[in-house]
Protein backbone atom coordinates (compact mmCIF):
# COMPACT_ATOMS: atom_id res chain seq x y z
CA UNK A 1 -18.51 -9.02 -12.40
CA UNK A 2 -20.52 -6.12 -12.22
CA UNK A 3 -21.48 -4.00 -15.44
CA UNK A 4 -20.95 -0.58 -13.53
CA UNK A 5 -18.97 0.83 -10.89
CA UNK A 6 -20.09 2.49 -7.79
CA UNK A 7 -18.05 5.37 -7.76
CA UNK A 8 -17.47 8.88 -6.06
CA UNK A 9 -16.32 10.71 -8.93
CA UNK A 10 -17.43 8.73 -11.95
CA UNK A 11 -19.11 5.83 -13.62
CA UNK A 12 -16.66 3.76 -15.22
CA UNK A 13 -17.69 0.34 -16.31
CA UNK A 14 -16.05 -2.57 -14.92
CA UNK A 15 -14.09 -3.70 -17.89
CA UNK A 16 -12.70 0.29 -17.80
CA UNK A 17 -11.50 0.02 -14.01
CA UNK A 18 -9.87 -3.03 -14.60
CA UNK A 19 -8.10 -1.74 -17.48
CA UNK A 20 -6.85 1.28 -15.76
CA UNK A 21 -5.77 -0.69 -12.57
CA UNK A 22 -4.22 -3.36 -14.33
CA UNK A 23 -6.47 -5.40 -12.46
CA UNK A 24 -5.89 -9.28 -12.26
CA UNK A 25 -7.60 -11.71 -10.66
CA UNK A 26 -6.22 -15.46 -10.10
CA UNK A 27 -7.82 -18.60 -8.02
CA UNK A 28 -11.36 -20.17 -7.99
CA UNK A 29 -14.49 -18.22 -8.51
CA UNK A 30 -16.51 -17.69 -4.76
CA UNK A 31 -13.20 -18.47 -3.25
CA UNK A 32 -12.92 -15.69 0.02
CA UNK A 33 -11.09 -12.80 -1.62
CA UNK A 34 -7.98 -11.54 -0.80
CA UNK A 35 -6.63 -7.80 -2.06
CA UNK A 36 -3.25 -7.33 -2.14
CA UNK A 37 -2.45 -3.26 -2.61
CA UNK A 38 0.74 -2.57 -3.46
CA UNK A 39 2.64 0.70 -1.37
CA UNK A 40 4.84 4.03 -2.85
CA UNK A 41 7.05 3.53 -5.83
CA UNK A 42 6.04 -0.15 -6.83
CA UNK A 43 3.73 -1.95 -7.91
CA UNK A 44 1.20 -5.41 -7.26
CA UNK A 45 4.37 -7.16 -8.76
CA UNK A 46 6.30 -7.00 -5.24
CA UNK A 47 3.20 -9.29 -4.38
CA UNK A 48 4.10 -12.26 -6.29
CA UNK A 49 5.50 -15.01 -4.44
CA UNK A 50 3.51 -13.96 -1.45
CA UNK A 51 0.09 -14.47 -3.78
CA UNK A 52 1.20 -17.43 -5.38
CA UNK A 53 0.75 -19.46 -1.67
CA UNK A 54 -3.10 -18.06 -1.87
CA UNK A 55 -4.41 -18.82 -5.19
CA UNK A 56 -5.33 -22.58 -4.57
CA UNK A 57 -8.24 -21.30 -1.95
CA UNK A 58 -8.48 -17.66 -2.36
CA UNK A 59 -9.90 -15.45 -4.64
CA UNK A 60 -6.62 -13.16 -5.36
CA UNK A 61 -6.95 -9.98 -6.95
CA UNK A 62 -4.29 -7.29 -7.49
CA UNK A 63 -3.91 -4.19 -9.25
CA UNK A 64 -1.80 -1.24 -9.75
CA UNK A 65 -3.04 2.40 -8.59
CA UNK A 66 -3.27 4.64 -11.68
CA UNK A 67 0.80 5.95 -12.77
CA UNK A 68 2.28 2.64 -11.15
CA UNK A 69 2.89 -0.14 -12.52
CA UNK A 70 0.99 -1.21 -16.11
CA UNK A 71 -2.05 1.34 -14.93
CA UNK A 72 -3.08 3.68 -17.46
CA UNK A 73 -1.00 6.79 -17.09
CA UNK A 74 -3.23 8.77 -19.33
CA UNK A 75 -5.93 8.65 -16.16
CA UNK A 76 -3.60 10.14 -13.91
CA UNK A 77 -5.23 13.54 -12.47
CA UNK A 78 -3.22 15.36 -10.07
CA UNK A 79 -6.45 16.83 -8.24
CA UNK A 80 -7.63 13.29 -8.20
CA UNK A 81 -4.58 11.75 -6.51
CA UNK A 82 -3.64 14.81 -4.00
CA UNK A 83 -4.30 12.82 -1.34
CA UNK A 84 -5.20 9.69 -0.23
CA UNK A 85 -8.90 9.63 -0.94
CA UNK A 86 -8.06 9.18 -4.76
CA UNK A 87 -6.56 6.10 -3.93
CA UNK A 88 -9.13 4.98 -1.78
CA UNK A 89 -11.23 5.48 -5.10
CA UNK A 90 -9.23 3.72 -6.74
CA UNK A 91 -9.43 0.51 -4.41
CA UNK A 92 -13.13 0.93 -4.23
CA UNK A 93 -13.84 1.07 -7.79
CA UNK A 94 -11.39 -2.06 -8.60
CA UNK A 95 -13.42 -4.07 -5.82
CA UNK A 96 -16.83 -2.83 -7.47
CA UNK A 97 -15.05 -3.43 -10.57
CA UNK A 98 -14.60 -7.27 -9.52
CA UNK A 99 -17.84 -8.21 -7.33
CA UNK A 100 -15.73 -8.36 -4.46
CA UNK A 101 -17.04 -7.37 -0.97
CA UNK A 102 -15.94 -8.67 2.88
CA UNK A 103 -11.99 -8.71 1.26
CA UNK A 104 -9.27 -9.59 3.13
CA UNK A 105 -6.84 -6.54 2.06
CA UNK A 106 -3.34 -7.05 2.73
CA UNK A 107 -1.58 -3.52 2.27
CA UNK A 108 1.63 -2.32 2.19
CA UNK A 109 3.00 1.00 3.39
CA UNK A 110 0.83 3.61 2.24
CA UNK A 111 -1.83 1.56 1.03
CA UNK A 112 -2.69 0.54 5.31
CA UNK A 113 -3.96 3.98 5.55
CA UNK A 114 -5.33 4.06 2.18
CA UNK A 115 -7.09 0.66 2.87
CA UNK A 116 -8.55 1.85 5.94
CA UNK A 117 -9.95 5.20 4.59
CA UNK A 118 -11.73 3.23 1.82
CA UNK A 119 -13.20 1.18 4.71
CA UNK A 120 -14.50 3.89 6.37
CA UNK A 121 -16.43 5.06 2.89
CA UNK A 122 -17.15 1.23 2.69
CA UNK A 123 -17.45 -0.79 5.41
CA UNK A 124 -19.07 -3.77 3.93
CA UNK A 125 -16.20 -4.40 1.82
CA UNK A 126 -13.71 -4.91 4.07
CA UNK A 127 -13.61 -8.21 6.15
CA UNK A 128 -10.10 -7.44 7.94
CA UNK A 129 -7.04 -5.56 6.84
CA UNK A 130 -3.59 -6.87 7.10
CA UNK A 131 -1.17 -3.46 7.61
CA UNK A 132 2.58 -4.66 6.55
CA UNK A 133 4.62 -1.50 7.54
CA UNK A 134 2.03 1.16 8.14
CA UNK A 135 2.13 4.82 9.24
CA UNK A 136 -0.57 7.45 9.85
CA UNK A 137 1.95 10.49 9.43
CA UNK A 138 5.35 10.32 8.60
CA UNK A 139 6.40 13.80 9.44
CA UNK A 140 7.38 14.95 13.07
CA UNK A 141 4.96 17.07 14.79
CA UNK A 142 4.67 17.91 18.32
CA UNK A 143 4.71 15.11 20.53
CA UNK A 144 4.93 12.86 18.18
CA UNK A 145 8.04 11.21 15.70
CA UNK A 146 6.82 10.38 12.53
CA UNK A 147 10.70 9.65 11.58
CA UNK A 148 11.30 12.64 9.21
CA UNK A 149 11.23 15.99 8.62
CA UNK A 150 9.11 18.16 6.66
CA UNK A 151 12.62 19.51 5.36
CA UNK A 152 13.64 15.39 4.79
CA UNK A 153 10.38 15.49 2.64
CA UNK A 154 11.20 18.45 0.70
CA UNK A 155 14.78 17.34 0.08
CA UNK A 156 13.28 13.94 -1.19
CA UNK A 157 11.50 15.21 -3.70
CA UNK A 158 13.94 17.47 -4.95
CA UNK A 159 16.44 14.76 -5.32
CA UNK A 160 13.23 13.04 -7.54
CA UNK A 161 13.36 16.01 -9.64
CA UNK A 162 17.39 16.27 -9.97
CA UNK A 163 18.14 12.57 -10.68
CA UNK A 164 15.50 9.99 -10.32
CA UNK A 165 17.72 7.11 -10.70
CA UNK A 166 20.43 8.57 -8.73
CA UNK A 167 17.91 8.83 -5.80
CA UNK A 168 16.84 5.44 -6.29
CA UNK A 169 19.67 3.93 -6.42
CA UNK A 170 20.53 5.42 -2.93
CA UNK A 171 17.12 4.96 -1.30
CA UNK A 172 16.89 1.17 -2.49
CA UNK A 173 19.48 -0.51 -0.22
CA UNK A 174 18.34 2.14 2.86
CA UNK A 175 15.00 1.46 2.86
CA UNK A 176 15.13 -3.01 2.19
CA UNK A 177 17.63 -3.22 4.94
CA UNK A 178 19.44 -6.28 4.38
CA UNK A 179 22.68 -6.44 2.85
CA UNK A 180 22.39 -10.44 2.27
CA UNK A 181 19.90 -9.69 -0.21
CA UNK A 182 21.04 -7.09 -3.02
CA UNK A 183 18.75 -8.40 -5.16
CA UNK A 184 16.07 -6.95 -3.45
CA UNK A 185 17.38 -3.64 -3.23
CA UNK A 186 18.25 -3.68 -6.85
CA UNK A 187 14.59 -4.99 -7.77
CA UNK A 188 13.51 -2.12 -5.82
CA UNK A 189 15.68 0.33 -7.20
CA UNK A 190 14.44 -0.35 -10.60
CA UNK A 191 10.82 0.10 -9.57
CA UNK A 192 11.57 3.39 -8.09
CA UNK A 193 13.75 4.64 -11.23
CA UNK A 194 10.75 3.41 -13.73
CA UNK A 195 8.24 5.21 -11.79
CA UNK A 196 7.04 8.22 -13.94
CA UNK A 197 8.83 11.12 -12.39
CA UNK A 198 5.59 13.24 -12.38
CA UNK A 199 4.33 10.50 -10.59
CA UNK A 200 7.26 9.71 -8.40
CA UNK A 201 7.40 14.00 -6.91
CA UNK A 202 3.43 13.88 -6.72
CA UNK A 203 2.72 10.81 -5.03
CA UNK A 204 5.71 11.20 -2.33
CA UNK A 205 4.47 14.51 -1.85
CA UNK A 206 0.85 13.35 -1.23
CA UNK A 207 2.13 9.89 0.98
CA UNK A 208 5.13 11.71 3.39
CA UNK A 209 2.99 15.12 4.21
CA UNK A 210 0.16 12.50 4.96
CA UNK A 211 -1.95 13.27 8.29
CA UNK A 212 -4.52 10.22 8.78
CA UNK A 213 -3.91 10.45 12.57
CA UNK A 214 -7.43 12.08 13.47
CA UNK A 215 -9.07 9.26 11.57
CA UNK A 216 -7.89 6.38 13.61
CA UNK A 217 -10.27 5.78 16.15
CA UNK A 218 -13.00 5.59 13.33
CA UNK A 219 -11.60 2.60 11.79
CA UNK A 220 -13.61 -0.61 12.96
CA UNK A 221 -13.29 -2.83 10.65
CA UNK A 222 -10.35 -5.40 12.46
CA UNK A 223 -6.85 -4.89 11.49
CA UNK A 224 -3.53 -6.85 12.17
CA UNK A 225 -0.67 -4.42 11.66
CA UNK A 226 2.56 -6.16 11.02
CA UNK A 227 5.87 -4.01 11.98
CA UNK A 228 9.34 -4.55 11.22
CA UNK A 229 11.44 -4.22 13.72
CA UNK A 230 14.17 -2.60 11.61
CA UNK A 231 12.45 0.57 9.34
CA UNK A 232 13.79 3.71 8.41
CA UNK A 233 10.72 4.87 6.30
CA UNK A 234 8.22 3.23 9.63
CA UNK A 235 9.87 3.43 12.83
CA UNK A 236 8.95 0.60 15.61
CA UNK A 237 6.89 2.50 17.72
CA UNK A 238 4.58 3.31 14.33
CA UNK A 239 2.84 0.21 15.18
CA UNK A 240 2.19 0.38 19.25
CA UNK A 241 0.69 3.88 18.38
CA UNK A 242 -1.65 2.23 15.67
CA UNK A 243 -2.75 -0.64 17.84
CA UNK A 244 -3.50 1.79 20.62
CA UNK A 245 -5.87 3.90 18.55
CA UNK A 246 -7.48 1.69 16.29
CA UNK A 247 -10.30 -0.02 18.21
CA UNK A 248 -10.22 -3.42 17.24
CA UNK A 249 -6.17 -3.61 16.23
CA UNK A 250 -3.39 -6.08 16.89
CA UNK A 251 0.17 -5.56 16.48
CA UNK A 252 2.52 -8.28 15.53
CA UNK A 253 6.33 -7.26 15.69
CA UNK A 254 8.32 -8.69 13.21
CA UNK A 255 11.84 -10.03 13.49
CA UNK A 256 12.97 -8.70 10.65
CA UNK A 257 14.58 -5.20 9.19
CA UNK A 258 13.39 -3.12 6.34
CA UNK A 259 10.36 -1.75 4.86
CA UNK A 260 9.74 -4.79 1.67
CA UNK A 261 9.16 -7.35 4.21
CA UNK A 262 6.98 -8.73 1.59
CA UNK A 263 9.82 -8.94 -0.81
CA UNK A 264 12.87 -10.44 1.58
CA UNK A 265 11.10 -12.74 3.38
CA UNK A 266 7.85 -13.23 1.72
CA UNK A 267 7.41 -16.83 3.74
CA UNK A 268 7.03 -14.73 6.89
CA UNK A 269 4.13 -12.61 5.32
CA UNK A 270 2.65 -15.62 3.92
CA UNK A 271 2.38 -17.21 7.40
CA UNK A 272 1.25 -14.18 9.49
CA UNK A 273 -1.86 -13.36 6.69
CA UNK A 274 -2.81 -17.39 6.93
CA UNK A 275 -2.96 -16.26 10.77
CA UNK A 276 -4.94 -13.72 10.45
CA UNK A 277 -7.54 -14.90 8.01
């Protein structure tokens, strides 16, 4: 592990960074790594069952990004984390933080374009990313559908602010898809209700009113973008217009609806990263 962190906006030490993150870090030591980043409103726990089929011959390390999960709230710093390149931080610093470098990243939702920003600050971590439900922008603009509305946005987050567990016991079953498995929209549900509602408003603000189109064709390090084919918060075209702008991209369509892919059939994830590494 390394004794201090190469970092943009500080010098933590590593022991600090994996506090904060709630870094851990399972399988044999010089194993090929493999990051799991966890996206909006949860945390590396959704990971579980799909990490437990790695740990015999990987190196797996997860973490939570700082006001998710069991990261250290005290560090969150709304100029920080006003857009993505916080996060990107974030990952950077936890991979310093761990001696980890040519990482297979497998990231959901927000953390695709969050992965691939970090691997444009630091290329020679990053041996592939693995994209489970990604978007570049979620908001309409002209000529393109992102799937919402800056005024769906707006009325998110004000439904944050007026009843957090009202809204996520709504969003829940909308955005997992699949009413054979309530227990996944109920595990969800509670993740969104125990994020910290400063935390919750902030972060959707700083994911849905997200622009990372412009930075697309710069990403060369090789991703493998995995789309479900039934996704409210990432519509199925999301992926076609990745693949055709990220140079060295492949799309793999998934037979399967909702956006926790990871979560309701995490055998499916398993086997498409073991085809990509």
């Amino acid at each position: 592990m390394s004794g201090v962190v190469r970092a943009d906006a500080s010098a933590l030490t590593a022991s600090e960074v994996i506090r904060r993150n709630a870094v851990t870090v399972r399988g044999p030591e010089g194993a090929p790594a493999l990051v799991f980043a966890h996206g909006y409103g949860t945390n590396q726990t959704t990971w579980a069952r799909v990490a437990d089929a790695f740990v015999a011959d990987h190196r797996v390390i997860l973490f939570d990004y700082v006001g998710s999960g069991d990261s250290d709230l005290a560090a969150y710093d709304e100029r920080r984390y006003d857009s993505y390149d916080g996060y990107a931080t974030d990952l950077i610093e936890v991979l310093d933080a761990v001696g980890a470098e040519q990482v297979t990243l497998v990231a959901h939702s927000a953390s695709g374009m969050i992965g691939a920003l970090a691997s444009l600050r630091r290329p020679e971590l990053f041996a592939r990313i693995v994209m489970v439900c990604p978007s570049p922008r979620y908001v309409d603009d002209d000529g393109y559908v992102g799937g919402f509305s800056r005024a769906d946005v707006l009325g998110l987050i004000d439904a944050i602010d007026a009843n957090q567990p009202s809204w996520a016991a709504s969003l829940a079953p909308a955005v997992t898809a699949r009413d054979d498995r309530p227990e996944v929209a109920d595990r969800v549900r509670q993740l969104f209700a125990a994020t910290p509602q400063r935390v919750a408003k902030h972060f959707a603000r700083v994911v849905f009113l997200s622009d990372v189109r412009s930075r697309l064709p710069e990403i060369h390090v090789p991703c493998v973008i995995l789309q479900s084919s039934g996704d409210i918060i990432c519509p199925p075209h999301i992926g076609a217009y990745l693949r055709d702008r990220i140079p060295n991209a492949t799309l793999v369509p998934l037979n399967s609806s909702g956006h926790f892919v990871h979560l309701t059939e995490p055998e499916l994830i398993v086997d498409q990263i073991r085809a990509a590494l």
